[in-house]
C-alpha atoms as a PDB file:
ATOM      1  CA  UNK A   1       0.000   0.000   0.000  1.00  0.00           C
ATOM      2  CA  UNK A   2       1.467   3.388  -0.700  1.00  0.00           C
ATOM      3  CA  UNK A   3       1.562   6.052   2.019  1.00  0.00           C
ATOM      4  CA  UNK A   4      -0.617   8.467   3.053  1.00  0.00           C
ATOM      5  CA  UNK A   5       1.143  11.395   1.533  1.00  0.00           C
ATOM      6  CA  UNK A   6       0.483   9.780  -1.997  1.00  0.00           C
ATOM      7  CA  UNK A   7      -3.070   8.616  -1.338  1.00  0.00           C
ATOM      8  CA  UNK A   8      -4.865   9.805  -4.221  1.00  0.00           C
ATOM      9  CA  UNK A   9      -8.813  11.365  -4.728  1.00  0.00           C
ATOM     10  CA  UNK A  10      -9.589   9.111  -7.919  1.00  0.00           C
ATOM     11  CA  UNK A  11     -12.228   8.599  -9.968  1.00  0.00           C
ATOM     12  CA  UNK A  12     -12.479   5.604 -12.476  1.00  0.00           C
ATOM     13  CA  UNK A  13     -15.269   5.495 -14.958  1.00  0.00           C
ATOM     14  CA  UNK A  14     -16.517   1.832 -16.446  1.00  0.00           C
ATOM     15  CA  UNK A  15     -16.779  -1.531 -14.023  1.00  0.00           C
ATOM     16  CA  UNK A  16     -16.158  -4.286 -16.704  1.00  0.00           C
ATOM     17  CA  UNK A  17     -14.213  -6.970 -16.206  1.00  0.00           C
ATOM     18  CA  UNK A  18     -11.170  -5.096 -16.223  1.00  0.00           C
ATOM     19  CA  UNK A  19     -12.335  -1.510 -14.990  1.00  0.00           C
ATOM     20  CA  UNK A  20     -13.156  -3.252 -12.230  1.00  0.00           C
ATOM     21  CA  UNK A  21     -10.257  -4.939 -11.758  1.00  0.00           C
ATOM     22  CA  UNK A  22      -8.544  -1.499 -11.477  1.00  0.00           C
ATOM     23  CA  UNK A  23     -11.007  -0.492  -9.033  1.00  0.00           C
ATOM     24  CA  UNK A  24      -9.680  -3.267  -6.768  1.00  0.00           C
ATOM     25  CA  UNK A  25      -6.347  -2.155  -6.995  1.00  0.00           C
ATOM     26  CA  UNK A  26      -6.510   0.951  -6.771  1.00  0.00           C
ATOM     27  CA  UNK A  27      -8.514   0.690  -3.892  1.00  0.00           C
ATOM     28  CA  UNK A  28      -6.064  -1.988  -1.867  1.00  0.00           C
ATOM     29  CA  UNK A  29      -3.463   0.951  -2.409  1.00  0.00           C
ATOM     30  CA  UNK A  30      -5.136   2.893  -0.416  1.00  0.00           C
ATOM     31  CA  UNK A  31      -7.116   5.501  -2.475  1.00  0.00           C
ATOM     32  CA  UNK A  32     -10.101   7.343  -2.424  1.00  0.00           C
ATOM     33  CA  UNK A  33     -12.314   6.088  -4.508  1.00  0.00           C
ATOM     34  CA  UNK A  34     -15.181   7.186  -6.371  1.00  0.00           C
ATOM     35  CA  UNK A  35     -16.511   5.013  -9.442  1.00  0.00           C
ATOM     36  CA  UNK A  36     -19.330   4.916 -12.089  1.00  0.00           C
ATOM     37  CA  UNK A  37     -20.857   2.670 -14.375  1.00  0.00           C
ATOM     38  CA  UNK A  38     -23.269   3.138 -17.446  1.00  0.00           C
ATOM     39  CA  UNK A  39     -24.525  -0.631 -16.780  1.00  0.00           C
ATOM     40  CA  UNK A  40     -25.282   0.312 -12.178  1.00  0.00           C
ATOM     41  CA  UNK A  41     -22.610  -1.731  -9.998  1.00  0.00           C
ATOM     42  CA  UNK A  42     -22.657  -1.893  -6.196  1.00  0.00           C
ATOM     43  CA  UNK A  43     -19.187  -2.058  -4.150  1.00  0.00           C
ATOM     44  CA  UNK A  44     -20.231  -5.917  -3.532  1.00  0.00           C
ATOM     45  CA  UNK A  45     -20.628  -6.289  -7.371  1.00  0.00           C
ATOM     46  CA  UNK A  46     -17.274  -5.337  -8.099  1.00  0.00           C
ATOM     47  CA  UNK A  47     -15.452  -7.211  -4.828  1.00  0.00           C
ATOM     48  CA  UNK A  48     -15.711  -3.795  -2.860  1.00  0.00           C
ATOM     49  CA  UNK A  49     -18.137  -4.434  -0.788  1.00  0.00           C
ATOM     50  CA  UNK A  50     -16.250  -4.269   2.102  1.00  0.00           C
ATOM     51  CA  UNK A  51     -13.940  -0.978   1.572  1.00  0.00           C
ATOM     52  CA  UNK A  52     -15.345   2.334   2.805  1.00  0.00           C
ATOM     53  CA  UNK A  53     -13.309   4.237   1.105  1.00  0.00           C
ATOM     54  CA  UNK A  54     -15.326   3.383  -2.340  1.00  0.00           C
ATOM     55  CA  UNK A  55     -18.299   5.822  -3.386  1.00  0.00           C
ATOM     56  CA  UNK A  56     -20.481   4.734  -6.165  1.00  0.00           C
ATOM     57  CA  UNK A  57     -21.284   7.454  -8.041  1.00  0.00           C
ATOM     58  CA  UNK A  58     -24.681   8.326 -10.211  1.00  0.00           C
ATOM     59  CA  UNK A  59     -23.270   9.909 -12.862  1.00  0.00           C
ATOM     60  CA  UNK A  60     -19.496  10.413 -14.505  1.00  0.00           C
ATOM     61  CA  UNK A  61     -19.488  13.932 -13.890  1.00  0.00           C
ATOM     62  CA  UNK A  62     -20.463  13.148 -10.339  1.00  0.00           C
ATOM     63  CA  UNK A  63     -17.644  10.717  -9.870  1.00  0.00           C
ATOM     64  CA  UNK A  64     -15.098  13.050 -10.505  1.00  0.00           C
ATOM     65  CA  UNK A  65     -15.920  16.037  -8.227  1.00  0.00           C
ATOM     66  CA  UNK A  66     -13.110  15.640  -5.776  1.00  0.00           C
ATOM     67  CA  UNK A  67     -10.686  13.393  -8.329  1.00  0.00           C
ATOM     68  CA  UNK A  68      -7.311  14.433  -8.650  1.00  0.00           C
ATOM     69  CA  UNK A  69      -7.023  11.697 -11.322  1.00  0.00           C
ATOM     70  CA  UNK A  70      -9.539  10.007 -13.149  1.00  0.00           C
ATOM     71  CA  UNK A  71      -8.990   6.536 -15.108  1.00  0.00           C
ATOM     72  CA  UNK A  72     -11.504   5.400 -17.971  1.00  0.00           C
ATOM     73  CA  UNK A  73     -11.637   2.049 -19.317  1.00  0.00           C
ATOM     74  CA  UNK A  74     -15.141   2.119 -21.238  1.00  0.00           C
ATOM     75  CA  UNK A  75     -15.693  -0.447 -24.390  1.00  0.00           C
ATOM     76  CA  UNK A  76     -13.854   2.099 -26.584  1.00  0.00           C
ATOM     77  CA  UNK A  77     -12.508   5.864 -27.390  1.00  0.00           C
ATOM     78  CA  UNK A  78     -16.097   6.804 -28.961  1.00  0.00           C
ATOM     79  CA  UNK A  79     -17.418   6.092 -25.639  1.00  0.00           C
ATOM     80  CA  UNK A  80     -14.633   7.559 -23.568  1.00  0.00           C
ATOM     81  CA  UNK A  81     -14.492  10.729 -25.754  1.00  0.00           C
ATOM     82  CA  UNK A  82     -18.387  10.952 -24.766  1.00  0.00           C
ATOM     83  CA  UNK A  83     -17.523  10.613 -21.416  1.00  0.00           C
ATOM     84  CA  UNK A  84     -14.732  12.913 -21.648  1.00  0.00           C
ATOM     85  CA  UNK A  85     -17.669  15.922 -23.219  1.00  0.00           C
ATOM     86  CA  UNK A  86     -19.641  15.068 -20.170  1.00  0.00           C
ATOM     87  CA  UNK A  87     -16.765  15.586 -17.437  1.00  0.00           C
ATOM     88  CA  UNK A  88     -14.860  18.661 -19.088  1.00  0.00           C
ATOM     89  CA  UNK A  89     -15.788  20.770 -16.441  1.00  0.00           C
ATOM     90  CA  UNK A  90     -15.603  18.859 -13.231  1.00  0.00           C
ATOM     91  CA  UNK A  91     -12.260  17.228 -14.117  1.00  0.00           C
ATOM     92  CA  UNK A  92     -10.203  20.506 -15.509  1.00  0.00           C
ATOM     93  CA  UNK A  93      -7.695  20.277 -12.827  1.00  0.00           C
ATOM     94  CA  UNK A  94      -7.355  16.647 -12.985  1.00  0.00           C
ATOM     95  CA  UNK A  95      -4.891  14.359 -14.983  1.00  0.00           C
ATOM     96  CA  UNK A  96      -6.891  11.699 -17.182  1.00  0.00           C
ATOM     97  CA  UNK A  97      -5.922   7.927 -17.548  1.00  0.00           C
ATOM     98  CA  UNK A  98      -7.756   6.829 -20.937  1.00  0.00           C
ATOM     99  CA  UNK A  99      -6.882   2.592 -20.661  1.00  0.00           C
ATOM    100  CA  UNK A 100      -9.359   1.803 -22.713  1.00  0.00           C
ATOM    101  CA  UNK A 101      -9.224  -0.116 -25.957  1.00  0.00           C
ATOM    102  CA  UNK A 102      -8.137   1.922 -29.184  1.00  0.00           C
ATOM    103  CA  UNK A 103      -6.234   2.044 -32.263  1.00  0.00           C
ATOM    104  CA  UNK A 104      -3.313   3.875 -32.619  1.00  0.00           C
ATOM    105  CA  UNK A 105      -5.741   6.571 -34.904  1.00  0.00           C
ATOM    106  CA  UNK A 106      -8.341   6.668 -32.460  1.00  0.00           C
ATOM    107  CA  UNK A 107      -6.137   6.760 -29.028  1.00  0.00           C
ATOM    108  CA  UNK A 108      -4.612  10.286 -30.872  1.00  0.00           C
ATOM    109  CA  UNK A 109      -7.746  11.609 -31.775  1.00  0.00           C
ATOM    110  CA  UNK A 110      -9.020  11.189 -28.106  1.00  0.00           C
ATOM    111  CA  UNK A 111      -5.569  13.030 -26.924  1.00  0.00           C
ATOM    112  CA  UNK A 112      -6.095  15.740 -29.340  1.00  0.00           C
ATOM    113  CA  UNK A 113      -9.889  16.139 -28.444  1.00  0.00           C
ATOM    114  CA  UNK A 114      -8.877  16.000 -24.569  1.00  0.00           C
ATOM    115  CA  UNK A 115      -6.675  18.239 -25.425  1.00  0.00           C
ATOM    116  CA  UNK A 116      -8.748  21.126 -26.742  1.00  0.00           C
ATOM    117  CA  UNK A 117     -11.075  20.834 -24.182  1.00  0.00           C
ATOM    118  CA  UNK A 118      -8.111  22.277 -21.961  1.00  0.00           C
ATOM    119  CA  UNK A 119      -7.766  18.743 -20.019  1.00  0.00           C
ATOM    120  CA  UNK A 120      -4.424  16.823 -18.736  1.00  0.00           C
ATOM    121  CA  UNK A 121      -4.370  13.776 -20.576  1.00  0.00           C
ATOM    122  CA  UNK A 122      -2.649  10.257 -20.644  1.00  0.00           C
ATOM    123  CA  UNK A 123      -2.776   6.983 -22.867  1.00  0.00           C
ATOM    124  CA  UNK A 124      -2.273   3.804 -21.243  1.00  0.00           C
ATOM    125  CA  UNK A 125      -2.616   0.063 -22.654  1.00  0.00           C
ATOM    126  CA  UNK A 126      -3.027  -3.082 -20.363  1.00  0.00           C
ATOM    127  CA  UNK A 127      -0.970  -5.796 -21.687  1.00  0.00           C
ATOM    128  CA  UNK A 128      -1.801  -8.486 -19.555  1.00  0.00           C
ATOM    129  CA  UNK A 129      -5.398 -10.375 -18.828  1.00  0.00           C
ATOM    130  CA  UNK A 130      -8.171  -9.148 -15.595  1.00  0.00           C
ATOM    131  CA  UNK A 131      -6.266 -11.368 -13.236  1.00  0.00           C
ATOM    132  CA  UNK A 132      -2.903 -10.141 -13.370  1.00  0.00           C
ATOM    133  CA  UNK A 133      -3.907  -6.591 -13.087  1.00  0.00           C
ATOM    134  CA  UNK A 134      -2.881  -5.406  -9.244  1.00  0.00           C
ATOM    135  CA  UNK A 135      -0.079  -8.295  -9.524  1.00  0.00           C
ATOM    136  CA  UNK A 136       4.169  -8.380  -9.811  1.00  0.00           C
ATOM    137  CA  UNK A 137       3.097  -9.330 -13.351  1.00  0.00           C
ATOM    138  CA  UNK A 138       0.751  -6.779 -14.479  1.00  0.00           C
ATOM    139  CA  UNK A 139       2.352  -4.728 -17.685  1.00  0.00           C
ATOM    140  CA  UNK A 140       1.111  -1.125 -18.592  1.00  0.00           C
ATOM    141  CA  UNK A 141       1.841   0.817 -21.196  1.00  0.00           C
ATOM    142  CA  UNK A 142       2.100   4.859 -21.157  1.00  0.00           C
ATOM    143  CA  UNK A 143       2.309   7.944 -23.280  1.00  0.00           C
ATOM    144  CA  UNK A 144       1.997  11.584 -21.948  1.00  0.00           C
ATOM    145  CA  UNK A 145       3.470  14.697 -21.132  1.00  0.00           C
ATOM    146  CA  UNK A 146       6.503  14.698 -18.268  1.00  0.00           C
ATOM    147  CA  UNK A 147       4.011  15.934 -15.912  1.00  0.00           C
ATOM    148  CA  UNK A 148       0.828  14.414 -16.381  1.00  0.00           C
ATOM    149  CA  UNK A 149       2.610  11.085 -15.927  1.00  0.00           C
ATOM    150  CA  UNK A 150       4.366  12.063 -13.169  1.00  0.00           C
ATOM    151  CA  UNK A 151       1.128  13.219 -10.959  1.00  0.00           C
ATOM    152  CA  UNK A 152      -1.220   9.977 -12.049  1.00  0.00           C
ATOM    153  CA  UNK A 153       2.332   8.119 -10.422  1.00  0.00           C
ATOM    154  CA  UNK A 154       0.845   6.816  -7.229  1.00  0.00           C
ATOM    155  CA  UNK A 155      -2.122   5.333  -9.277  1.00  0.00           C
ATOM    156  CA  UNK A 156       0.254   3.704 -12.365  1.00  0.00           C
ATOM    157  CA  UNK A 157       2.071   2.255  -9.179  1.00  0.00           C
ATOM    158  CA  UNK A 158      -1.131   0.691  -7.765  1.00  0.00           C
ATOM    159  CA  UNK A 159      -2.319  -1.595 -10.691  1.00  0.00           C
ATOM    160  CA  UNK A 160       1.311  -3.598  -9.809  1.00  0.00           C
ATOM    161  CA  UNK A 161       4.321  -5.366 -11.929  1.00  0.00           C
ATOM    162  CA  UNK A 162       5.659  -2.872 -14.759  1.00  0.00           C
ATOM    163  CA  UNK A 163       4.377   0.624 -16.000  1.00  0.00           C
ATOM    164  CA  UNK A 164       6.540   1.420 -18.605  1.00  0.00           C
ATOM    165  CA  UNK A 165       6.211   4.932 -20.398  1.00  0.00           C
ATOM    166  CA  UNK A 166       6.743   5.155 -24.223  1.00  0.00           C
ATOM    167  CA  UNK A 167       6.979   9.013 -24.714  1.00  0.00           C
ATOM    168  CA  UNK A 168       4.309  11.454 -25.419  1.00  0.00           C
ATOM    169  CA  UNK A 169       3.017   9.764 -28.616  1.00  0.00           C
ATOM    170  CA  UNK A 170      -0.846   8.537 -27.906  1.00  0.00           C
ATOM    171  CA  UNK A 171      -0.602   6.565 -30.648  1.00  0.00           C
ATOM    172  CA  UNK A 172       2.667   4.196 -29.311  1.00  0.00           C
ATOM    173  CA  UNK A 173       0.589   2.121 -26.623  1.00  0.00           C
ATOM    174  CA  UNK A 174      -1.787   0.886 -28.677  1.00  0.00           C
ATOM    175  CA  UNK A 175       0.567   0.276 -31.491  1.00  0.00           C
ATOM    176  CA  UNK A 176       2.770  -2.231 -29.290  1.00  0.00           C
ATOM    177  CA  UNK A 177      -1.035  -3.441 -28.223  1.00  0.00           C
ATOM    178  CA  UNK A 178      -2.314  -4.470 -31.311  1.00  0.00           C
ATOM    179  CA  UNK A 179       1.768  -5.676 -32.357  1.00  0.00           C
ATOM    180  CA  UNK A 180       1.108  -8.175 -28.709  1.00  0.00           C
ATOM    181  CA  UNK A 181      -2.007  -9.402 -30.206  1.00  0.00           C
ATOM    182  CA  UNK A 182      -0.531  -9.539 -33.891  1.00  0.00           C
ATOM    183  CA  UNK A 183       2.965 -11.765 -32.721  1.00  0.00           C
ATOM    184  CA  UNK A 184       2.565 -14.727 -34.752  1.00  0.00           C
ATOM    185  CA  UNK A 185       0.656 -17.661 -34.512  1.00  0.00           C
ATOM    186  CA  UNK A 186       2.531 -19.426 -31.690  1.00  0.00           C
ATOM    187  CA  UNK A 187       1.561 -16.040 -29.263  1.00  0.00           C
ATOM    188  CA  UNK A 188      -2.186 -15.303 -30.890  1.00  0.00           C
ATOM    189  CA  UNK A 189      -5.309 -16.013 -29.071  1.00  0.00           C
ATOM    190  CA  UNK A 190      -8.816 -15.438 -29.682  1.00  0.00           C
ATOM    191  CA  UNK A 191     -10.411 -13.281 -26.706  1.00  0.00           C
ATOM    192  CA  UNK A 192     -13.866 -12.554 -25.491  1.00  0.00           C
ATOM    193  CA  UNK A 193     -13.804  -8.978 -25.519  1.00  0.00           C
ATOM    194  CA  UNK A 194     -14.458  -8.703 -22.132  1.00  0.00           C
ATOM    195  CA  UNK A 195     -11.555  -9.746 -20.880  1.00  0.00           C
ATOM    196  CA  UNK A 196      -8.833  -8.000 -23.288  1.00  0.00           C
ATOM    197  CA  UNK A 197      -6.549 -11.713 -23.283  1.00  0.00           C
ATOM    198  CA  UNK A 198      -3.028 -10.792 -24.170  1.00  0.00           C
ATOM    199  CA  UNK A 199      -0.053 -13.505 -25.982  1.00  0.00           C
ATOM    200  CA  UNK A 200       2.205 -12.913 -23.784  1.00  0.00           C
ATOM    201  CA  UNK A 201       2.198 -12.264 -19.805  1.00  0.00           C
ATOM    202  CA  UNK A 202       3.347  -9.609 -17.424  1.00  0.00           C
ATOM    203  CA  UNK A 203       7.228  -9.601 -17.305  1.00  0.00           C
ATOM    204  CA  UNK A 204       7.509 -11.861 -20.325  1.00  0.00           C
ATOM    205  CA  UNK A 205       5.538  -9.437 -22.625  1.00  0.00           C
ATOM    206  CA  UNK A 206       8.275  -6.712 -21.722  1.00  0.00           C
ATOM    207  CA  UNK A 207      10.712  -8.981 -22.663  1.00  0.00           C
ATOM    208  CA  UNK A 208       8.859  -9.676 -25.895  1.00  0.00           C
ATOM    209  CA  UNK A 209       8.578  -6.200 -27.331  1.00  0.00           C
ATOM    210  CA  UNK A 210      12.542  -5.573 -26.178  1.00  0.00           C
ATOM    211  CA  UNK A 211      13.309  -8.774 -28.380  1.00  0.00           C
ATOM    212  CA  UNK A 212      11.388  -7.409 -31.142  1.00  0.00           C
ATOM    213  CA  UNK A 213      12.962  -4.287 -30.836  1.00  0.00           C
ATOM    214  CA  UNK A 214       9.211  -2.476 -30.546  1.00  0.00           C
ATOM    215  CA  UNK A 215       9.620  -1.362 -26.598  1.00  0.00           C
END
């Protein structure tokens, strides 16, 4: 758990599979925790049910109030760009996580559009399957500015294992995503959606895209 000093006010917006996988870590670190759903999730639906820190929220805009960071991880970037229109206002101080799933095209467009809406803005890709996330061999992917990734630290350090960060190019995390999912077929496997399956795992996937000269 991190210390006090670097407990966070976050918001995270989506409780799939993996959003609310997040949630779980994020709360074990020791967060503040408010979170939202378009499909409505208790704290006991999400394994939370226990944690008082964790406020369920009735809308996004709601959620993030009081966040000092907020993490999305909708279906995709047309829904986290809507999402993104509907919070512009509440989150203007904050620094936004975007992990869901995109194509390289689509993860810059949602930068650019964050962007002009005056918000602090960050692309992330999970690597690994809903289990490992919160694990030594959870694998995250980053690109931002300097210090946008530098204040979302304390929650890139909760989800566990390896958060590497690839620059300020949006469009780098999902590249090495979709090169992952593209690596041959030895590596490939065919995922339910819900659960964003990766080839490789945690600490070997690093050592993947350094063999392949892509990380």
């Amino acid at each position: 758990m991190s210390s006090p000093a670097q407990h966070r006010n976050v918001a995270l917006l989506g409780l799939g599979s993996m959003g609310a996988a997040l949630a779980r870590s994020v709360a074990a670190a020791g967060h503040h925790l408010a979170v939202w759903s378009r499909t409505p999730r208790t704290p006991d639906d999400i394994g939370l049910g226990d944690d008082r820190q964790v406020v369920v929220a009735g809308s996004p805009a709601e959620a993030v109030q009081a966040a000092e960071l907020v993490v999305i991880c909708v279906r995709d970037h047309t829904a986290s760009r809507a999402i993104v229109e509907q919070i512009a206002a509440e989150a203007a101080t904050a620094v936004l996580v975007n992990l869901s799933t995109a194509t390289p095209a689509e993860a810059v467009a949602s930068a650019e559009h964050a962007r002009a809406l005056g918000l602090r803005y960050v692309t992330g890709a999970v690597m690994v399957p809903t289990p490992m996330v919160g694990t030594a061999d959870c694998f995250v992917l980053y690109a931002g500015a300097p210090d946008d990734l530098r204040a979302a630290d304390p929650v890139l350090t909760a989800l566990g294992g390896t958060a590497d960060v690839v620059g300020d190019d949006h469009a780098v995390p999902p590249a090495l995503d979709l090169a992952m999912l593209d690596g041959g077929p030895d590596d490939r496997q065919d995922p339910p959606p819900e659960h964003r399956l990766r080839p490789f795992r945690g600490r070997s996937q690093r050592a993947a895209l350094l063999r392949d000269g892509l990380l």
